[in-house]
Protein backbone atom coordinates (compact mmCIF):
# COMPACT_ATOMS: atom_id res chain seq x y z
CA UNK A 1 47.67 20.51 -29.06
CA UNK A 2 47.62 17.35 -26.79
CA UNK A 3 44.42 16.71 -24.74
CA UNK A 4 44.63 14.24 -22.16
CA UNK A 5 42.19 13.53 -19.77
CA UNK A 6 43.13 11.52 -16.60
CA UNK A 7 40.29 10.26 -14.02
CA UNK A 8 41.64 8.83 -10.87
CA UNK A 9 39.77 8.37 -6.98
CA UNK A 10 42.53 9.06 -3.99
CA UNK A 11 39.76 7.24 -1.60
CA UNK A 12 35.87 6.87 -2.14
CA UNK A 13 35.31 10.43 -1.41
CA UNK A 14 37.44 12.64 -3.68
CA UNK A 15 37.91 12.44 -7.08
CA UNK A 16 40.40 14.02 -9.40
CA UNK A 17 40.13 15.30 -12.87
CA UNK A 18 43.02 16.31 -14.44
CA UNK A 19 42.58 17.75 -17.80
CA UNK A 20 45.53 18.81 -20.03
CA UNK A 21 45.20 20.72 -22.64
CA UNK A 22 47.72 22.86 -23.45
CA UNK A 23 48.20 24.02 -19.55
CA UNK A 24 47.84 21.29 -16.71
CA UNK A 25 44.84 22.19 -14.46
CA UNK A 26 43.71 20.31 -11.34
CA UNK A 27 40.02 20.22 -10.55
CA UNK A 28 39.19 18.72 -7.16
CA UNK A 29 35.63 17.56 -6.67
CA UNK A 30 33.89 15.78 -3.91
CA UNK A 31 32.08 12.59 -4.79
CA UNK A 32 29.86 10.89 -2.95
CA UNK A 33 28.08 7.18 -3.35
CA UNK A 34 24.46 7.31 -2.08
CA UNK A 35 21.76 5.16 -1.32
CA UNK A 36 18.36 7.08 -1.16
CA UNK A 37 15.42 4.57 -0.75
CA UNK A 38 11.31 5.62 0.47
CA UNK A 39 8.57 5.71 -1.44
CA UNK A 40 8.74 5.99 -5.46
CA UNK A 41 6.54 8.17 -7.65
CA UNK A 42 6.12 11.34 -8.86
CA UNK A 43 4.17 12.71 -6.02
CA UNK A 44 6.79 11.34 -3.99
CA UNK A 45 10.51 13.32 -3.01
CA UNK A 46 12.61 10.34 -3.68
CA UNK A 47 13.35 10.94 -7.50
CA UNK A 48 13.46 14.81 -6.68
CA UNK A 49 16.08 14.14 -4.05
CA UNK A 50 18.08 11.59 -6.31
CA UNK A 51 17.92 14.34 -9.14
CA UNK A 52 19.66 16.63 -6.81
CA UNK A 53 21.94 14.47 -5.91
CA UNK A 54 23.24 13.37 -9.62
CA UNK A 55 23.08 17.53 -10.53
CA UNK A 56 25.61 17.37 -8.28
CA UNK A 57 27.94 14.80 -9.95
CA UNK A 58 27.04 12.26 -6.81
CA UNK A 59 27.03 8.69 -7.26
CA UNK A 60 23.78 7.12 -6.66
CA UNK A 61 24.35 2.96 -5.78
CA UNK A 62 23.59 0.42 -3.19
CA UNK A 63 26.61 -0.74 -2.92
CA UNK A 64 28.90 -0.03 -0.53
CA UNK A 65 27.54 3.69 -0.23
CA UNK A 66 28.83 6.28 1.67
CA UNK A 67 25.09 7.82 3.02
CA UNK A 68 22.25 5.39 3.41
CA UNK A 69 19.23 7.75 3.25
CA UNK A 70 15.75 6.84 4.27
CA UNK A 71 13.23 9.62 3.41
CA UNK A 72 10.11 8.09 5.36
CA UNK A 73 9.41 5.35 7.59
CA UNK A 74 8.00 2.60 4.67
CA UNK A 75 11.76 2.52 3.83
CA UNK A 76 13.52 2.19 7.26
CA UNK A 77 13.89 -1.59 6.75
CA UNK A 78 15.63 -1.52 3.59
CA UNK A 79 17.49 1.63 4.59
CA UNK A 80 18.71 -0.88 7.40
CA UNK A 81 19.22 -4.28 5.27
CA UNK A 82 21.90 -2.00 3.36
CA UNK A 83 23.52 -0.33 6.95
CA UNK A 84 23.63 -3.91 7.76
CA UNK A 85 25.48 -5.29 4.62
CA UNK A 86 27.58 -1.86 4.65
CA UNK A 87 28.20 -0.41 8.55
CA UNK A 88 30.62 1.92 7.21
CA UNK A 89 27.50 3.76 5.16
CA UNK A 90 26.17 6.94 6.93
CA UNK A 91 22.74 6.18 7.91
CA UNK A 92 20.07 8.90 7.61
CA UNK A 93 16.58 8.35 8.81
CA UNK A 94 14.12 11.43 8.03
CA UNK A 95 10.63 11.52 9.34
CA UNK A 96 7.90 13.28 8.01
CA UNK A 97 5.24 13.93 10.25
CA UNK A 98 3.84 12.79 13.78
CA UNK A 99 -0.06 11.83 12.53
CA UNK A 100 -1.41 12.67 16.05
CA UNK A 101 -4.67 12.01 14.87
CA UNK A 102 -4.32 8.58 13.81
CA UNK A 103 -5.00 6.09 16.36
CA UNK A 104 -1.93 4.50 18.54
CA UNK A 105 0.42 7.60 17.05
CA UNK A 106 2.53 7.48 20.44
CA UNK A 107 2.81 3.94 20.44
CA UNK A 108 3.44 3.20 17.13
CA UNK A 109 6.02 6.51 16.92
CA UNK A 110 7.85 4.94 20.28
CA UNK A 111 8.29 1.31 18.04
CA UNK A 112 9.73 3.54 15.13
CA UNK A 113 12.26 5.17 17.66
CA UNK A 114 12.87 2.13 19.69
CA UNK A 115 13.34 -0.31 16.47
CA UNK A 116 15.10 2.33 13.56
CA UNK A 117 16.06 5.87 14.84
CA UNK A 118 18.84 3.57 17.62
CA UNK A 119 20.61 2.19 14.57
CA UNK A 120 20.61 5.79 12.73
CA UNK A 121 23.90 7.93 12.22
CA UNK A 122 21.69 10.91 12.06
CA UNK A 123 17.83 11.50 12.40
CA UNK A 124 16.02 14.48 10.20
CA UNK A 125 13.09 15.80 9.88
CA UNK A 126 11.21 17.96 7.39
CA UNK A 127 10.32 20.90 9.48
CA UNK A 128 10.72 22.47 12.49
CA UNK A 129 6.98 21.55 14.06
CA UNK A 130 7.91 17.84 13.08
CA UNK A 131 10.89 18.50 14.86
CA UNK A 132 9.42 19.58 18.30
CA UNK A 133 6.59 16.56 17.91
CA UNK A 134 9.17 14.01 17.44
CA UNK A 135 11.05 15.58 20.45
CA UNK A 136 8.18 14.05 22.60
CA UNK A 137 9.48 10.56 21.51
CA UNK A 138 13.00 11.34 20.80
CA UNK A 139 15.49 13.22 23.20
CA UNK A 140 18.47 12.89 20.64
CA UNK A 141 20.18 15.26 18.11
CA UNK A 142 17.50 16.19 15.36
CA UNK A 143 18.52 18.41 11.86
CA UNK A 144 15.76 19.73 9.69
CA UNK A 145 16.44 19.01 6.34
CA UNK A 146 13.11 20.05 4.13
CA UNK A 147 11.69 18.28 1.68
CA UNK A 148 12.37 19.71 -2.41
CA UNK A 149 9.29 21.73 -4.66
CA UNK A 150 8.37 20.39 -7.52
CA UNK A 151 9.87 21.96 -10.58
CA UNK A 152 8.05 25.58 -10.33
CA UNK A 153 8.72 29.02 -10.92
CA UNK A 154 7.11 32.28 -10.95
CA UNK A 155 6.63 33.18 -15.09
CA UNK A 156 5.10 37.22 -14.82
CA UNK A 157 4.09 36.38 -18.54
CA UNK A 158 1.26 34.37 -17.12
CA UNK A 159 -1.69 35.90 -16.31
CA UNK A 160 -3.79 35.08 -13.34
CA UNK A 161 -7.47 34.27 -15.11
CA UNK A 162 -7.97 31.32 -11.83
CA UNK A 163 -9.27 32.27 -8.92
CA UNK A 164 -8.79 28.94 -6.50
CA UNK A 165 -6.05 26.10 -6.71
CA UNK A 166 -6.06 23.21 -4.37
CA UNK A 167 -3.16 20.87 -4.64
CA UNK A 168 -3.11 17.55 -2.41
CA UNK A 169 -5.04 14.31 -1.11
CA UNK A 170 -8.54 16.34 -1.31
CA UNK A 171 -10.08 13.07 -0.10
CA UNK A 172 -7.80 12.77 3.01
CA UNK A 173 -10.22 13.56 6.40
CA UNK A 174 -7.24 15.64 7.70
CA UNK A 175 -6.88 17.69 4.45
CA UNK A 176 -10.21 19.35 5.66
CA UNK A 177 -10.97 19.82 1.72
CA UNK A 178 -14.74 20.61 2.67
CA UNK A 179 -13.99 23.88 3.98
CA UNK A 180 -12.68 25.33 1.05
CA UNK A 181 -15.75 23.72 -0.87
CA UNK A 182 -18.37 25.59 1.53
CA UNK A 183 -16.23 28.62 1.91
CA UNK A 184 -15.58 29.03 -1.80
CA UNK A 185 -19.68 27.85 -2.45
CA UNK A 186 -21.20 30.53 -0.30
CA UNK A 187 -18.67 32.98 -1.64
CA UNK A 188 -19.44 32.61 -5.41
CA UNK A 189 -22.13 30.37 -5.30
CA UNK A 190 -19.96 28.32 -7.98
CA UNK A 191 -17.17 25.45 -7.54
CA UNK A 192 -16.12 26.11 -10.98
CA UNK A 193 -13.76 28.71 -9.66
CA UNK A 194 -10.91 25.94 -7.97
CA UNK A 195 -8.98 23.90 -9.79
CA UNK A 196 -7.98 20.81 -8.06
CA UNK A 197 -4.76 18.73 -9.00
CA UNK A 198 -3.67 15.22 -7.14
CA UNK A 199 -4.58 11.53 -6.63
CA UNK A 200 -8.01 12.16 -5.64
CA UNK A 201 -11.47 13.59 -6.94
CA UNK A 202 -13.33 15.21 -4.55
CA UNK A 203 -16.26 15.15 -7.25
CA UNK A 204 -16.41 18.89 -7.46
CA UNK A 205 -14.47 21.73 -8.56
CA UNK A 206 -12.63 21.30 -12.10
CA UNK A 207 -10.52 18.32 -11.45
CA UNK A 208 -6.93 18.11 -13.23
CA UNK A 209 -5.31 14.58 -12.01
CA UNK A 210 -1.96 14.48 -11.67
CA UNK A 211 -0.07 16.76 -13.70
CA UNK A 212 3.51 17.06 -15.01
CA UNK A 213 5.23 19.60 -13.49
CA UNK A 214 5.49 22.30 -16.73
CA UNK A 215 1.63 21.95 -16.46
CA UNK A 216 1.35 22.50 -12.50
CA UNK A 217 3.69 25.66 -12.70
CA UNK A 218 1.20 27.15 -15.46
CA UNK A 219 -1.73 26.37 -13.18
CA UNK A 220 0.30 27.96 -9.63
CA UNK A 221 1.29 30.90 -12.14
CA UNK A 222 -1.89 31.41 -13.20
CA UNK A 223 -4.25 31.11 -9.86
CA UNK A 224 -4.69 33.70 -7.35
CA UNK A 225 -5.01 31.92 -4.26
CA UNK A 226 -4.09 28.25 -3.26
CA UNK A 227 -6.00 26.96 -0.48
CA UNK A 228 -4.15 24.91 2.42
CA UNK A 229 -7.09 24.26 4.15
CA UNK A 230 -4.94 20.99 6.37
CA UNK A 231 -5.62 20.70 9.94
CA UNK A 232 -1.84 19.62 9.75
CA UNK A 233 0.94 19.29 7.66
CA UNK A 234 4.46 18.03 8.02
CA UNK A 235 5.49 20.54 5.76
CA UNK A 236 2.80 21.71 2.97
CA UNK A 237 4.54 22.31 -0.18
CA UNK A 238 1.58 23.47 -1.62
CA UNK A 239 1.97 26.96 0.17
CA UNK A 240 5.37 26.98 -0.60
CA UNK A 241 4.97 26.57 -4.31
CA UNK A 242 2.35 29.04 -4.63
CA UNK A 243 4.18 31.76 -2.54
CA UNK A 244 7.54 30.79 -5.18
CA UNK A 245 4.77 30.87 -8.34
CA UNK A 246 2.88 34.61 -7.18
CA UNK A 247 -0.36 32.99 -6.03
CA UNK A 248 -1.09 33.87 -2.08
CA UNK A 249 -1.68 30.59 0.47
CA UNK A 250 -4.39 30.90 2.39
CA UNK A 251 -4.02 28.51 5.63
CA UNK A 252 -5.62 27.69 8.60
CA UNK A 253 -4.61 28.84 12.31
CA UNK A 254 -4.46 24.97 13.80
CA UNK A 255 -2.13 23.83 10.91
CA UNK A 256 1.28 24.80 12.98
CA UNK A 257 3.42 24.02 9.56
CA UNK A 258 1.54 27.05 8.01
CA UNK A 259 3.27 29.38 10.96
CA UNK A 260 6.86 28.53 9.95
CA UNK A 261 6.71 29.64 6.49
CA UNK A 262 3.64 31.85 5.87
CA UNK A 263 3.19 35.50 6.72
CA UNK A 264 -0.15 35.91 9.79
CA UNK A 265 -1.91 37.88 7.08
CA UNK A 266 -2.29 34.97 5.38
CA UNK A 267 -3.84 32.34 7.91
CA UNK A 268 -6.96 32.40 9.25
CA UNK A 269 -9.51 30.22 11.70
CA UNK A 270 -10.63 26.96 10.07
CA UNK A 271 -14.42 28.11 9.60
CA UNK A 272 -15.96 28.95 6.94
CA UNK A 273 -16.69 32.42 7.42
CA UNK A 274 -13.28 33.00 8.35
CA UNK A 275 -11.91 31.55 5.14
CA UNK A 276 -14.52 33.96 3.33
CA UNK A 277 -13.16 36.72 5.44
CA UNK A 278 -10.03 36.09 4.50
CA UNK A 279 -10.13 36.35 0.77
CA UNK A 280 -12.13 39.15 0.95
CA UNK A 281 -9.54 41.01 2.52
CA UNK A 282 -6.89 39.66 0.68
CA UNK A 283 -8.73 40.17 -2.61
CA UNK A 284 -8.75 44.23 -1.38
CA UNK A 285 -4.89 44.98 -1.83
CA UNK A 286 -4.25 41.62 -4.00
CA UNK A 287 -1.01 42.86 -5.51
CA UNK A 288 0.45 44.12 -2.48
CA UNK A 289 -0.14 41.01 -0.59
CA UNK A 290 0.98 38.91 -4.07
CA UNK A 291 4.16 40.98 -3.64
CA UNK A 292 4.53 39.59 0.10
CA UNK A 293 3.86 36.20 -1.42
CA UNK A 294 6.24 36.70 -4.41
CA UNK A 295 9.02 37.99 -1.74
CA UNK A 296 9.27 34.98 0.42
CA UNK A 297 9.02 32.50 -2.60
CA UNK A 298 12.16 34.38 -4.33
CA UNK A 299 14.03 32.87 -1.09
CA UNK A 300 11.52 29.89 -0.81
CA UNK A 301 12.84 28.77 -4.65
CA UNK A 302 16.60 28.65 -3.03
CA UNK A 303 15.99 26.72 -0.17
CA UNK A 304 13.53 24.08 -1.10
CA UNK A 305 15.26 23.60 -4.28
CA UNK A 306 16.13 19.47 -5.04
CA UNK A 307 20.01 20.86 -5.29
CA UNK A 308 19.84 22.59 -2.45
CA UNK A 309 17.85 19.76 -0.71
CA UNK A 310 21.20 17.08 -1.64
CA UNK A 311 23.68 19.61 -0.18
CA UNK A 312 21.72 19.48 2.76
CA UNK A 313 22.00 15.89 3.47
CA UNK A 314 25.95 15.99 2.12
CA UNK A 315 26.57 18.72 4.94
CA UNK A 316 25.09 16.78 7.49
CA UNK A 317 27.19 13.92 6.17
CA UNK A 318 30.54 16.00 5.92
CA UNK A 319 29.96 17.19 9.86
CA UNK A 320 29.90 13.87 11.38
């Protein structure tokens, strides 16, 4: 048996493999050089979205790419240095969030659309309430491409022996971390039932760090409830991963994000009675509101998935 295997591009965009072994078969697949550049880390998206992108056989270089993508506004500069050296690339700015409480947001948003977004090929954004905020600044074509979870799934072997799980910048004024504090102190008259994972300490609670994620999907698996306690959020993956992991978000009222992707019954006021209110209730029919949780993260796990995330940003690519 002969076994030949011939790999040839037609142009930078298709590649094909022919393999012959026995009988000739033609396997067409569409390949892709990237550029993905914003900020690096694992509590970043950058190496999720580049680990999307290779899963799908794409071609991740600086040179000569066909997609320049930018995934926040730290990286516009560079994403523009390469559009520069390369105008043929696709360039793809995404923008996460309009801070509105930080101070000069409209002027400093109207520099990032009057000195980036007019070079872009395409402009994304993370979520549909970043969407209609940058709209303000913005009158041109935006897509919503969200950002990828973390590598999480729901495990039924675990067993759910945590109450609370908070997952963020707890330090971070606009994280409102105090209110699930007092809310879960009067409650139980005990921090020791939240677990707290991310950069920052909040000096209460028992706090984890950061964690890989095999340890952080054992932790979502195994809490009840994770609190989202943001006054904003471009997107809040915490709620997400919980809802994909079992464990029910609870989320406050002003946090718009929270309204695209979690059920009313899980939002409440952000007060501290409220918040109290709210797990009691919840805590009444906990599996049948777990199943309402569970539900939306079995679609949740599809379409925040880092695969699912790269074909995203090849479609918008493909429909220029």
């Amino acid at each position: 048996m002969i076994s030949l295997t011939i790999e040839f591009f037609l142009n930078r965009k298709y590649r094909v493999l022919c393999l012959i072994c026995g009988i000739d078969k033609l396997i067409f697949m569409n390949t892709i050089k990237i550029s993905i550049v914003g900020a690096e880390g694992y509590i970043f998206q950058i190496p999720r979205i580049r680990e999307g992108m290779k899963a799908l056989g794409h071609i991740l270089t600086d040179e000569s790419p066909d997609i320049i993508y930018s995934n926040d506004p730290s990286s516009y500069e560079e994403a523009l240095l390469i559009k520069k050296k390369y105008p043929k690339g696709y360039l793809i700015l995404n923008f996460l969030d309009v801070p509105w409480h930080m101070p000069r947001i409209n002027e400093v948003t109207q520099a990032l659309v009057k000195e980036y977004f007019v070079h872009a090929d395409s402009v994304t954004t993370i979520s549909f309430k970043v969407k209609k905020d940058l709209n303000k600044f913005y009158n041109k074509k935006i897509d919503v491409i969200y950002n990828p979870i973390k590598d999480v799934y729901f495990d039924e072997k675990i067993k759910k022996d945590n109450m609370f799980l908070y997952v963020g910048r707890a330090n971070d004024p606009i994280k409102r971390f105090s209110l699930a504090h007092e809310s879960i102190n009067k409650l139980y008259k005990s921090l020791e039932t939240i677990k707290i994972c991310g950069p920052e300490d909040p000096g209460c609670g028992k706090y984890l760090g950061v964690i890989p994620d095999d340890e952080l999907n054992k932790i979502y698996n195994s809490s009840k409830y994770v609190l989202l306690t943001s006054r904003a959020e471009g997107l809040g993956l915490p709620m997400i991963e919980g809802m994909i992991c079992g464990a029910i978000p609870i989320t406050c009222s002003d946090n718009l994000t929270a309204k695209e992707f979690s059920p009313t019954n899980f939002i409440c006021e952000p007060k501290v009675d409220s918040i109290m209110n709210k797990i009691i209730m919840l805590d009444k029919n906990y599996e049948k509101n777990r199943k309402i949780a569970l539900d939306l993260g079995k679609k949740y796990k599809i379409k925040f998935d880092k695969k699912t995330v790269a074909k995203n940003i090849i479609k918008l690519f493909n429909s220029r």
